[in-house]
Protein backbone atom coordinates (compact mmCIF):
# COMPACT_ATOMS: atom_id res chain seq x y z
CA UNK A 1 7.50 65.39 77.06
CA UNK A 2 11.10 66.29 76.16
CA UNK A 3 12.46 70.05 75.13
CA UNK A 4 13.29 68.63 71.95
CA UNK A 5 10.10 69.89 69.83
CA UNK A 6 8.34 72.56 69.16
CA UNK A 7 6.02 73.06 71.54
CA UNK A 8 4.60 76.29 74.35
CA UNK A 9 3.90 76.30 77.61
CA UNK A 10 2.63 79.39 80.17
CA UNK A 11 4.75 80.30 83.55
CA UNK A 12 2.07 80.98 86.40
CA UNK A 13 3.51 80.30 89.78
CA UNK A 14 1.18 78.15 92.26
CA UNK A 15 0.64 81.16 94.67
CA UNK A 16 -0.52 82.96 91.69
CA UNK A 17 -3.23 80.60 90.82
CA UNK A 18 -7.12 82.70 90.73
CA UNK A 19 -8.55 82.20 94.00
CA UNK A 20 -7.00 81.80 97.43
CA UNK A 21 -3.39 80.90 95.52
CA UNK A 22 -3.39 77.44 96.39
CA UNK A 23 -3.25 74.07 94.84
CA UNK A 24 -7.31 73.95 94.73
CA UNK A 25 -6.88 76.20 91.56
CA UNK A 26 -4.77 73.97 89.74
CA UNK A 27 -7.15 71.41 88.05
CA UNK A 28 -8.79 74.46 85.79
CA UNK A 29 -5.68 75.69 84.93
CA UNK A 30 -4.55 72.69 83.80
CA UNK A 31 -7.70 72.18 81.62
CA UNK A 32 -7.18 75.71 80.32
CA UNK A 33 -3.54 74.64 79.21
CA UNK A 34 -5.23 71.73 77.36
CA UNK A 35 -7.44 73.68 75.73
CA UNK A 36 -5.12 75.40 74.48
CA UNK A 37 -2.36 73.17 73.15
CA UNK A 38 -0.39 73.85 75.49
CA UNK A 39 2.63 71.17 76.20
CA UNK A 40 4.14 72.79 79.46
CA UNK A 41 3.34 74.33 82.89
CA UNK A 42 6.06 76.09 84.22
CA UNK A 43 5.87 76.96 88.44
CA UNK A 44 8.18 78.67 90.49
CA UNK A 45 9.86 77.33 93.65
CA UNK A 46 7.26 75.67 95.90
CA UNK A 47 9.18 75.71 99.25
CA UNK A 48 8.26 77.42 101.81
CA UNK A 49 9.12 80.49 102.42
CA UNK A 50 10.36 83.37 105.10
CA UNK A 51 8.59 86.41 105.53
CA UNK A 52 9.58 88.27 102.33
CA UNK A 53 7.15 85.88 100.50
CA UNK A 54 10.53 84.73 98.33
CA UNK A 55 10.44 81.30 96.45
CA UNK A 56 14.42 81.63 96.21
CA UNK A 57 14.88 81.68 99.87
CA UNK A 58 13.68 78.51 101.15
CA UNK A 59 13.20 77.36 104.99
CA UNK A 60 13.72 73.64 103.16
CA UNK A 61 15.05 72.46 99.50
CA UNK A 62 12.76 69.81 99.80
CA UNK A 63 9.77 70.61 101.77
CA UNK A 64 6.47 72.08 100.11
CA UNK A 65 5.01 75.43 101.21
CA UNK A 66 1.65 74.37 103.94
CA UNK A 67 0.22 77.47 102.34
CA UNK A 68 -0.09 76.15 99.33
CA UNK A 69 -2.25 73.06 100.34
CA UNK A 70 -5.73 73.04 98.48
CA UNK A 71 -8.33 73.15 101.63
CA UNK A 72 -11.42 72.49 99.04
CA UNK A 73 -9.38 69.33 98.14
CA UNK A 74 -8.47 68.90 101.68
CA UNK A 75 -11.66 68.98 102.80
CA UNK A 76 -13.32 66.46 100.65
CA UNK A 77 -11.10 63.72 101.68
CA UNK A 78 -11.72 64.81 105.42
CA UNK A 79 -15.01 64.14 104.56
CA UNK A 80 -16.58 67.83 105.34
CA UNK A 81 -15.83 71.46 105.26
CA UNK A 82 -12.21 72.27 107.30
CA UNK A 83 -10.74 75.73 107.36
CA UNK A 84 -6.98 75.40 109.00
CA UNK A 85 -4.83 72.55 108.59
CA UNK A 86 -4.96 72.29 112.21
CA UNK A 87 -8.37 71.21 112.00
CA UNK A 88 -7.79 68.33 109.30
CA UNK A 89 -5.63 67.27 111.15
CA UNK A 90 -7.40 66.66 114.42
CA UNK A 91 -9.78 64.66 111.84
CA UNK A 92 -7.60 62.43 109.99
CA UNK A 93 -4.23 62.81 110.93
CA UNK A 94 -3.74 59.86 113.24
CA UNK A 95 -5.79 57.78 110.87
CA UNK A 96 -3.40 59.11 107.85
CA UNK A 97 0.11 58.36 110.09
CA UNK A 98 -1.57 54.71 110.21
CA UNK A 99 -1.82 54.23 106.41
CA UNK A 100 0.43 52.73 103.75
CA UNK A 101 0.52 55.91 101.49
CA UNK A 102 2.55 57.88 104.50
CA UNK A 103 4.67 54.94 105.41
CA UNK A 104 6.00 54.77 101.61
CA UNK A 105 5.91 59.01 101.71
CA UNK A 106 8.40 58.24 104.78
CA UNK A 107 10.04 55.78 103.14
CA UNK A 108 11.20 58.20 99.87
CA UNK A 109 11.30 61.02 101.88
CA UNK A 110 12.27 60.34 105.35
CA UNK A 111 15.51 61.36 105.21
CA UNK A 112 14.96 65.29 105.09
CA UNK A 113 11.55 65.27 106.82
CA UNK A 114 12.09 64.17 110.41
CA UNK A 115 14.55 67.15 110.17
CA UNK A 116 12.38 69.28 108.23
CA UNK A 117 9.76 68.44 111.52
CA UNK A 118 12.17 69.28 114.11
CA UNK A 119 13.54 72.54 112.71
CA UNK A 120 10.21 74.21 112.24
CA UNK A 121 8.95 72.92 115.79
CA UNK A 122 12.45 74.53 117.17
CA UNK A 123 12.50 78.02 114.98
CA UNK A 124 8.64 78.07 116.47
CA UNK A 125 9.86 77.60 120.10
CA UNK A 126 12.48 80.20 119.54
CA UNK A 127 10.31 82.73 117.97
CA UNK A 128 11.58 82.24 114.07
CA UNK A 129 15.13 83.30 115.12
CA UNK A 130 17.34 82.06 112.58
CA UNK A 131 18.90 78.93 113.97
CA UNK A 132 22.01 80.30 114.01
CA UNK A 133 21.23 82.04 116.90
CA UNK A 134 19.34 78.80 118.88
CA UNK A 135 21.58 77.84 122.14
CA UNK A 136 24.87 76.37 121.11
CA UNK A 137 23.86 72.46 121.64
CA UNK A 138 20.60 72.85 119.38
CA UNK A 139 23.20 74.65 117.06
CA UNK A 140 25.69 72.36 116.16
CA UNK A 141 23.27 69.48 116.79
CA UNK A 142 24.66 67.79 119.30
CA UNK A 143 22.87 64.43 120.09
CA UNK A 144 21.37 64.51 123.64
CA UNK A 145 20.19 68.01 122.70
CA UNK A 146 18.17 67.17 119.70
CA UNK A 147 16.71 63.70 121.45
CA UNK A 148 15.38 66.01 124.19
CA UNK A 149 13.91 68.39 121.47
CA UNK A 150 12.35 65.43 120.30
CA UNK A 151 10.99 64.54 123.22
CA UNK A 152 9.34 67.79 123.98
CA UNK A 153 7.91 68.75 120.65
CA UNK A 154 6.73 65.33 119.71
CA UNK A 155 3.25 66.38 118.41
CA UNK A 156 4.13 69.99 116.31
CA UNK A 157 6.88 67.72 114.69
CA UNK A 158 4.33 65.03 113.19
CA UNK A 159 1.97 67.75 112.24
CA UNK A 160 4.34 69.15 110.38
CA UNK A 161 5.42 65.99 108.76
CA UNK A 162 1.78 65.26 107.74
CA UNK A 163 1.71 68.75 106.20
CA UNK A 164 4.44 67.56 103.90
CA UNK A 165 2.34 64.07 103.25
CA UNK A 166 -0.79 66.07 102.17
CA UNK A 167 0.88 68.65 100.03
CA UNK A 168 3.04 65.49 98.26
CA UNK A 169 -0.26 63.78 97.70
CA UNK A 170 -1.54 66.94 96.39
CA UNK A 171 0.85 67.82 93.96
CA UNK A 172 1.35 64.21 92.84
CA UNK A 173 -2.52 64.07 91.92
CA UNK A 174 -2.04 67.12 90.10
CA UNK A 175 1.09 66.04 88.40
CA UNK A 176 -0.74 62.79 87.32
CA UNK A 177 -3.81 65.21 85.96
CA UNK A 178 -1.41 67.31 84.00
CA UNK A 179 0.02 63.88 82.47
CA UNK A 180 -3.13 62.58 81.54
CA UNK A 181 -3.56 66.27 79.83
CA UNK A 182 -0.27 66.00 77.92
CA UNK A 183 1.14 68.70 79.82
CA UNK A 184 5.12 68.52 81.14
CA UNK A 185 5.59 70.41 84.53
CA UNK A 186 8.59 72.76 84.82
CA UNK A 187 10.12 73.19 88.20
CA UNK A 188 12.86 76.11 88.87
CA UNK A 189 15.85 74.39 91.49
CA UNK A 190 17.70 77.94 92.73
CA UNK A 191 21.60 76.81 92.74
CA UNK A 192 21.51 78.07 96.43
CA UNK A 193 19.71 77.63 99.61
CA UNK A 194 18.91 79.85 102.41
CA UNK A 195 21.42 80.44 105.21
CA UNK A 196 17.91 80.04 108.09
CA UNK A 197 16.89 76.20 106.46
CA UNK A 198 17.26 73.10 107.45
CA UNK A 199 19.43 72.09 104.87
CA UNK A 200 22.26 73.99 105.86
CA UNK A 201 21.29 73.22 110.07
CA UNK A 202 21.46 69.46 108.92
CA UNK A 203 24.31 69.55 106.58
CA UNK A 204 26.49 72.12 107.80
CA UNK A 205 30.03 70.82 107.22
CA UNK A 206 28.86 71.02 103.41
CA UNK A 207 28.25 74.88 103.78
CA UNK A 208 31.56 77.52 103.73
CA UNK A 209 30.39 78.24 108.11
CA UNK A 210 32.52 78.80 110.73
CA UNK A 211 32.33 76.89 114.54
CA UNK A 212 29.37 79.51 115.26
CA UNK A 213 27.04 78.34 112.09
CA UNK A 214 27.96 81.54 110.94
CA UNK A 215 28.26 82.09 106.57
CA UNK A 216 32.67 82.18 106.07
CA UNK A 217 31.76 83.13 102.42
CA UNK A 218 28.49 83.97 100.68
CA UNK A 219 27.36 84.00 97.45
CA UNK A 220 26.39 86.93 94.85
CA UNK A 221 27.74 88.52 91.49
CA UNK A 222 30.41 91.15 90.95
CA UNK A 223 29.78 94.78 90.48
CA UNK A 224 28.93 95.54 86.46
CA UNK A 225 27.24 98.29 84.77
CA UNK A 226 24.30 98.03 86.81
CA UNK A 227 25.45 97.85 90.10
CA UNK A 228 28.79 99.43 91.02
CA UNK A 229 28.89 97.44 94.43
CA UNK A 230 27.26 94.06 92.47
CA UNK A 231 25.58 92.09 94.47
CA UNK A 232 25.43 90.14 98.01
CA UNK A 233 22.64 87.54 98.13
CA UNK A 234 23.91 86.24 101.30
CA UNK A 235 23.49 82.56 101.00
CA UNK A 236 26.29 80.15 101.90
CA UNK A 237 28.17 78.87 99.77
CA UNK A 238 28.52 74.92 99.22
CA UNK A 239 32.04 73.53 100.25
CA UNK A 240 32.21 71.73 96.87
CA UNK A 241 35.12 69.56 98.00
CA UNK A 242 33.36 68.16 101.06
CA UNK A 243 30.48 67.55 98.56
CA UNK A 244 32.45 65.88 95.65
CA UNK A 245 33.95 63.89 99.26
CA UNK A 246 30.40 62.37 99.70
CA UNK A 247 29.97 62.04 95.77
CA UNK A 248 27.54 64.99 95.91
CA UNK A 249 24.72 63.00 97.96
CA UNK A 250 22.61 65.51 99.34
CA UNK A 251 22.76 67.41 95.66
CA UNK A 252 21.77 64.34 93.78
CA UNK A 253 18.92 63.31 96.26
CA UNK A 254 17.56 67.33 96.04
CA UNK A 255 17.46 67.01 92.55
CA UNK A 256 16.24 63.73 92.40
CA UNK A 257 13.00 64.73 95.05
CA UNK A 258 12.54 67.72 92.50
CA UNK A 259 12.70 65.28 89.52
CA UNK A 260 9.69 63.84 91.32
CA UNK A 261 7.86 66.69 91.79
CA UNK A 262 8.57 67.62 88.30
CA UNK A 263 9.55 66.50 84.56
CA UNK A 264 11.61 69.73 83.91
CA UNK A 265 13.96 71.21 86.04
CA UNK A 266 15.69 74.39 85.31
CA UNK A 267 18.95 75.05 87.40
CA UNK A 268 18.91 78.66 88.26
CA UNK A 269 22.60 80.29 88.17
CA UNK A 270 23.89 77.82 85.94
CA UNK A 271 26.79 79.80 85.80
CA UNK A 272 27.29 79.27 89.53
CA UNK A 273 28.38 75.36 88.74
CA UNK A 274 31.19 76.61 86.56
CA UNK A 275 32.68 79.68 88.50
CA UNK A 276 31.28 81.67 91.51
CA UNK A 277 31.90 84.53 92.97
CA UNK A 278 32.83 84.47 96.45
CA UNK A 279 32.36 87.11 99.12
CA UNK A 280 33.93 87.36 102.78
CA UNK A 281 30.90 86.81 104.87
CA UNK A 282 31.67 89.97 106.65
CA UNK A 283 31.65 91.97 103.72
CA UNK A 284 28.65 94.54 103.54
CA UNK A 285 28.60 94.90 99.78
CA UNK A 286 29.93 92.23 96.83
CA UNK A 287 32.73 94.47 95.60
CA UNK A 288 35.66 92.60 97.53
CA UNK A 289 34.59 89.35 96.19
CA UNK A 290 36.95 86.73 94.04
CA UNK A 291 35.98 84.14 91.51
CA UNK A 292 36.20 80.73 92.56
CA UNK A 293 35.84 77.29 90.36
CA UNK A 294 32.98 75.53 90.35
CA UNK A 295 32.34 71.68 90.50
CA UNK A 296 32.00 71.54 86.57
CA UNK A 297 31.50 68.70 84.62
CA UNK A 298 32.21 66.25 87.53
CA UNK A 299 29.49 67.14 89.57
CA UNK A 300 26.98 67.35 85.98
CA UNK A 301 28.20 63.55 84.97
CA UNK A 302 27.34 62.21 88.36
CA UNK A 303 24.32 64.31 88.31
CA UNK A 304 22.93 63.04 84.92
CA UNK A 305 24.63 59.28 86.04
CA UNK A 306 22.82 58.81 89.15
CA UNK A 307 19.40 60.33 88.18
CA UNK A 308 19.23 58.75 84.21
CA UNK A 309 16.82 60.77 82.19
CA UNK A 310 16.41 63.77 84.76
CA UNK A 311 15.51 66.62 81.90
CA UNK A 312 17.29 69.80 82.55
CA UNK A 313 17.47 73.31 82.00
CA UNK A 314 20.07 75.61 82.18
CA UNK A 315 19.16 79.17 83.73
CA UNK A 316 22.18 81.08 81.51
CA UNK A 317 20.99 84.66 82.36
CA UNK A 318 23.23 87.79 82.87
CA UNK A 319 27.30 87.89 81.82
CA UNK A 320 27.70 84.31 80.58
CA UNK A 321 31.80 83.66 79.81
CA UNK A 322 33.20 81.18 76.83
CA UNK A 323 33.47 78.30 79.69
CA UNK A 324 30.01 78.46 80.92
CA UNK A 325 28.50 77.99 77.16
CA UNK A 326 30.50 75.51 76.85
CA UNK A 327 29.97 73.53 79.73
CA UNK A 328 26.22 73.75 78.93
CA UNK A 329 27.03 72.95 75.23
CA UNK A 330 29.19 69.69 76.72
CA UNK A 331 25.80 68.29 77.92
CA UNK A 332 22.94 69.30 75.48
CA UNK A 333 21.24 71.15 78.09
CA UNK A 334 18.57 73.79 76.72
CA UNK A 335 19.48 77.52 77.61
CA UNK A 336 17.31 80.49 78.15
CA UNK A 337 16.76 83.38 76.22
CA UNK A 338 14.39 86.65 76.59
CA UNK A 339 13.31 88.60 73.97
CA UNK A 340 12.57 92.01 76.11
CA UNK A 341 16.58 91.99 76.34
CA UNK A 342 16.92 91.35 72.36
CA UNK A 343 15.76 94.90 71.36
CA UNK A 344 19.04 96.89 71.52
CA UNK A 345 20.21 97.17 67.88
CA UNK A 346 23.74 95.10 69.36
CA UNK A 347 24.41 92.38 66.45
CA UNK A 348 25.52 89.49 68.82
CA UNK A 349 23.51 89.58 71.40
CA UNK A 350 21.93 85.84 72.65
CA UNK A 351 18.49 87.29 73.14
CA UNK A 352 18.21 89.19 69.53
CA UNK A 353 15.74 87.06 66.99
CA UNK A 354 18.78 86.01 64.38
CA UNK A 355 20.80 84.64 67.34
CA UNK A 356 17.88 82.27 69.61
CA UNK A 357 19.08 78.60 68.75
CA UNK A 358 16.68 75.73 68.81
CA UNK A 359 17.93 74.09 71.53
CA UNK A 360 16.64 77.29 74.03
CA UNK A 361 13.72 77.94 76.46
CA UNK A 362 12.32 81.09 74.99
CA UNK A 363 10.32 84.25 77.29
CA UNK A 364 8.74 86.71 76.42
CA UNK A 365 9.86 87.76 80.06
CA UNK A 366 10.77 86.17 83.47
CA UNK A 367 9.39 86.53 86.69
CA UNK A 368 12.22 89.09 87.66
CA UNK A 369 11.29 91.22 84.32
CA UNK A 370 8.75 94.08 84.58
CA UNK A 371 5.41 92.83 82.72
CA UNK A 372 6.26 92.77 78.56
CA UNK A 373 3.54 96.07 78.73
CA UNK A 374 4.95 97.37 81.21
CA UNK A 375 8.91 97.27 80.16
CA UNK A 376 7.39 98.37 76.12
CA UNK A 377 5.76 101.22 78.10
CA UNK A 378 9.47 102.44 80.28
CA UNK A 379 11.88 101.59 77.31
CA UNK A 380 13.22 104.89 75.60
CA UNK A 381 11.59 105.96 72.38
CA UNK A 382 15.11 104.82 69.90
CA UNK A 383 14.41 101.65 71.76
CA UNK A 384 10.51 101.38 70.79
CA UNK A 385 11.03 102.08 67.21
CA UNK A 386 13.18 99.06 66.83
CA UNK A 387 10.83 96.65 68.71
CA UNK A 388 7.97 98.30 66.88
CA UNK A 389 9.99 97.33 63.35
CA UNK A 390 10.74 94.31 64.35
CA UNK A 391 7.31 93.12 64.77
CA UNK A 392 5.52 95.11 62.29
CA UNK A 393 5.05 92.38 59.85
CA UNK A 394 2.87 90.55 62.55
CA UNK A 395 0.24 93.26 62.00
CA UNK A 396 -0.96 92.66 65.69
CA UNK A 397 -1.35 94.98 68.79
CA UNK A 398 1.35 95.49 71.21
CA UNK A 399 2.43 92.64 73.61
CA UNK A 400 0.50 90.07 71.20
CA UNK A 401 3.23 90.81 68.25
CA UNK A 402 5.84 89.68 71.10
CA UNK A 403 3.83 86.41 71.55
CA UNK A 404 3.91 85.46 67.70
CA UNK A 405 7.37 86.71 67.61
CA UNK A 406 8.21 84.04 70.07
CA UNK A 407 6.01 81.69 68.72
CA UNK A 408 7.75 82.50 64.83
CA UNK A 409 11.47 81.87 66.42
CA UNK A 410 13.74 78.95 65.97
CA UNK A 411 13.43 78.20 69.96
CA UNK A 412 11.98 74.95 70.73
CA UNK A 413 10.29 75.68 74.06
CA UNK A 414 8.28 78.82 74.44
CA UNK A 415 7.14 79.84 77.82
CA UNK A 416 5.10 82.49 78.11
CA UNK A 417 4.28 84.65 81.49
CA UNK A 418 0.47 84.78 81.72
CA UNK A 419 1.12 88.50 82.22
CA UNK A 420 1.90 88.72 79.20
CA UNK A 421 -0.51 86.68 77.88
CA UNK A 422 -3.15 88.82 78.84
CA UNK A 423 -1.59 91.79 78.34
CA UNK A 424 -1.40 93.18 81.87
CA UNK A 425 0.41 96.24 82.76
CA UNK A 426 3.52 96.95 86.00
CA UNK A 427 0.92 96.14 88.41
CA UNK A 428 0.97 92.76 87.91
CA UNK A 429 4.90 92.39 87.92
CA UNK A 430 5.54 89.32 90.10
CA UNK A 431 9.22 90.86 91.17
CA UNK A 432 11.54 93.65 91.36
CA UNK A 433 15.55 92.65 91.89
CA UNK A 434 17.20 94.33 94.53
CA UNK A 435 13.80 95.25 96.39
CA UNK A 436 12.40 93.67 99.64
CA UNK A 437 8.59 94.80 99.37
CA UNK A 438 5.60 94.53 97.02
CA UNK A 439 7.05 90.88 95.84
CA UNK A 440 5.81 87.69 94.79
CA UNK A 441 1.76 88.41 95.75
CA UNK A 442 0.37 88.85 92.32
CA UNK A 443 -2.49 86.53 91.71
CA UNK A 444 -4.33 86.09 88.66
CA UNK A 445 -7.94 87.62 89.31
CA UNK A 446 -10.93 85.48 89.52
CA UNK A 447 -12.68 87.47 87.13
CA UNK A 448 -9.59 87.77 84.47
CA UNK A 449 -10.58 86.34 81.25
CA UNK A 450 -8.69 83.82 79.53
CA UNK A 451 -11.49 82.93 76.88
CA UNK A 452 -9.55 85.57 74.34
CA UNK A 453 -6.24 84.10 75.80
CA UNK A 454 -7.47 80.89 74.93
CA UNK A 455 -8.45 81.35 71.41
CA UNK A 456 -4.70 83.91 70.52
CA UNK A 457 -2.54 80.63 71.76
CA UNK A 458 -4.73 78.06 69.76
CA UNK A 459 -4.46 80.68 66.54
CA UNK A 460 -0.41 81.13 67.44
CA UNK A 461 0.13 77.07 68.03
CA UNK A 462 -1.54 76.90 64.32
CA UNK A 463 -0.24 79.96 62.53
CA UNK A 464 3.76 78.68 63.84
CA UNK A 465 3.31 74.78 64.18
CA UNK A 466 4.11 74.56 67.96
């Protein structure tokens, strides 16, 4: 299942599954994939998330979102028809906290989840404040204070611990379904975590915070061509030396709980590993910011030493420097490339056809693209005519020449959006940069077909030996 063959795969997050957008569509997905050829399923983020909906901004690196539990599934091991979690519960929880398969889940995973338990039970009681505004003894953790949480919250922090045990069973029986299948799962690991999780509430003296819990330094890019103030995601930024300190523990067992989940992990921000840019967390915009080195190769050796075989991905998007390559060059690791940024008549750019290397992870587009229609349908007419003569020789309609462009290039791995698959126009764009509203809802309609889809990939897997 390695990224060393030619091979395809299709990017459709979880929440975007037909249906209710939960796990119970996953089985006839996966059989569609098999159908097909297909060697990979590629899923975004599966935490769970604050109210903007975002994958990227976690409550937990290592939880699973509740909302993405299957309740069909669900409900036929409670043994009848359940519509809330809350009322599975009250069926089989106590029977399920009895039972080997949750002592070994607390076994692996015990270590985040207790904590995991007790944050959402205490951003609850405090009305989802971030807990950086919780009373000063819940904030900096202080013992007697979180025992007497404990004490008082005893039964909405096992419910949420058996949320995680279901949605790990879950994914693990889909996981084993996609093996069986042939088919790889491809996870996306965002270099940074959200300020409000309880990764930075449990591990603060790894985060750049002050005595208050509050961000010394955030994280973002530099002002460029496209954004003359750049910009301020807002997450803290690791303390790399107080990692490297620990020998990068809580890194190494995130990644290894990912590794898990899935076979293929991309790191998103590569780039942040080598340098980052770092912004006063009292700065409104990113233009004051100043570039800081990253952990490097240190932190990749002990990485790849500690967790043998883990298959990764580099995420090597946007301005990419000499050092960066190289770094991802030192250790083999696949890149990415999209071919809706290869049309602009610029002789060495990455994403252009003559430059895509084997040894890449190939898109049509990404999840933060417009739709392949949609972006052919915006671009300016000089920049049509040269995507229209590059793929005239496919003698296909518009975005299905993209597909066997893909499919034609030297790129291993091809992963293509379903979007774009079936051809689907700006409505179905899962995400806009820069925008806080309209994001990361589009499902894939009950009633879209995928019988044409089906038979253009098994044609493009022959026609371009993938």
């Amino acid at each position: 299942m390695g990224l060393d063959r030619r091979q395809f795969g299709i990017l459709l997050p979880v929440f975007s599954l037909p249906g209710e957008g939960t796990l119970d569509g996953a089985r006839t997905f996966v059989r569609f994939l098999q159908d097909t050829g297909a060697g990979i399923w590629q899923v975004l983020p599966l935490g769970p998330t604050h109210e903007d909906g975002s994958p990227y901004l976690a409550l937990s690196a290592n939880a699973g979102n509740p909302f993405l539990i299957g309740m069909r599934s669900l409900s036929d091991r409670v043994g009848g028809p359940v519509s809330t979690l809350a009322e599975a519960y009250a069926i089989v929880g106590e029977r399920d906290r009895r039972s080997a398969a949750f002592n070994d889940f607390l076994a692996r995973h015990g270590g985040w989840v207790h904590d995991y338990g007790l944050f959402t039970a205490l951003r609850a009681h405090h009305g989802g404040v971030p807990w950086f505004e919780w009373p000063e003894p819940l904030r900096r953790r202080d013992d007697d204070a979180l025992a007497e949480a404990r004490r008082a919250f005893p039964a909405e922090i096992e419910f949420v611990i058996w949320q995680q045990f279901v949605f790990f069973s879950q994914w693990h029986a889909i996981k084993e379904s996609c093996h069986a299948a042939g088919i790889a799962l491809f996870g996306d690991v965002p270099i940074y975590v959200s300020h409000d999780s309880a990764d930075v509430w449990q591990h603060q003296e790894l985060f750049q915070l002050d005595g208050q819990g509050r961000a010394t330094a955030v994280a973002g890019v530099p002002p460029d061509y496209f954004s003359p103030t750049g910009q301020r995601w807002g997450n803290p930024l690791y303390d790399w030396e107080a990692l490297r300190r620990t020998g990068y523990d809580w890194w190494i067992e995130r990644m290894s709980i990912q590794s898990e989940l899935f076979d293929i992990l991309r790191i998103d921000h590569f780039r942040g590993l080598e340098s980052y840019w770092e912004i006063p967390g009292d700065s409104p915009t990113a233009e004051t910011g100043t570039w800081r080195a990253g952990p490097g190769a240190t932190f990749i050796e002990q990485l790849l030493a500690r967790l043998p075989g883990v298959e990764l991905v580099a995420e090597d998007l946007g301005t990419i420097t000499a050092e960066v390559d190289a770094l991802r060059r030192q250790f083999g690791l696949p890149g990415i490339r999209v071919l809706q940024f290869g049309f602009d008549g610029v002789w060495d750019n990455p994403h252009s056809l003559g430059n895509i290397e084997e040894n890449m992870v190939l898109y049509t587009g990404t999840h933060d693209n417009d739709t392949s229609v949609g972006w052919y349908s915006s671009i300016p007419d000089w920049q049509k005519q040269l995507v229209n003569d590059a793929l005239s020789h496919y003698n296909r309609t518009f975005p299905d020449s993209l597909l066997a462009c893909a499919f034609e290039s030297r790129a291993n791995t091809v992963v293509l959006p379903v979007q774009d698959l079936l051809g689907l126009g700006s409505a179905a764009r899962m995400n806009t940069p820069g925008t806080m509203v309209g994001n990361w809802s589009w499902r894939l309609p009950r009633d879209a077909s995928l019988g044409r889809a089906g038979e253009l990939l098994r044609s493009l897997k022959t026609a371009y030996d993938r």
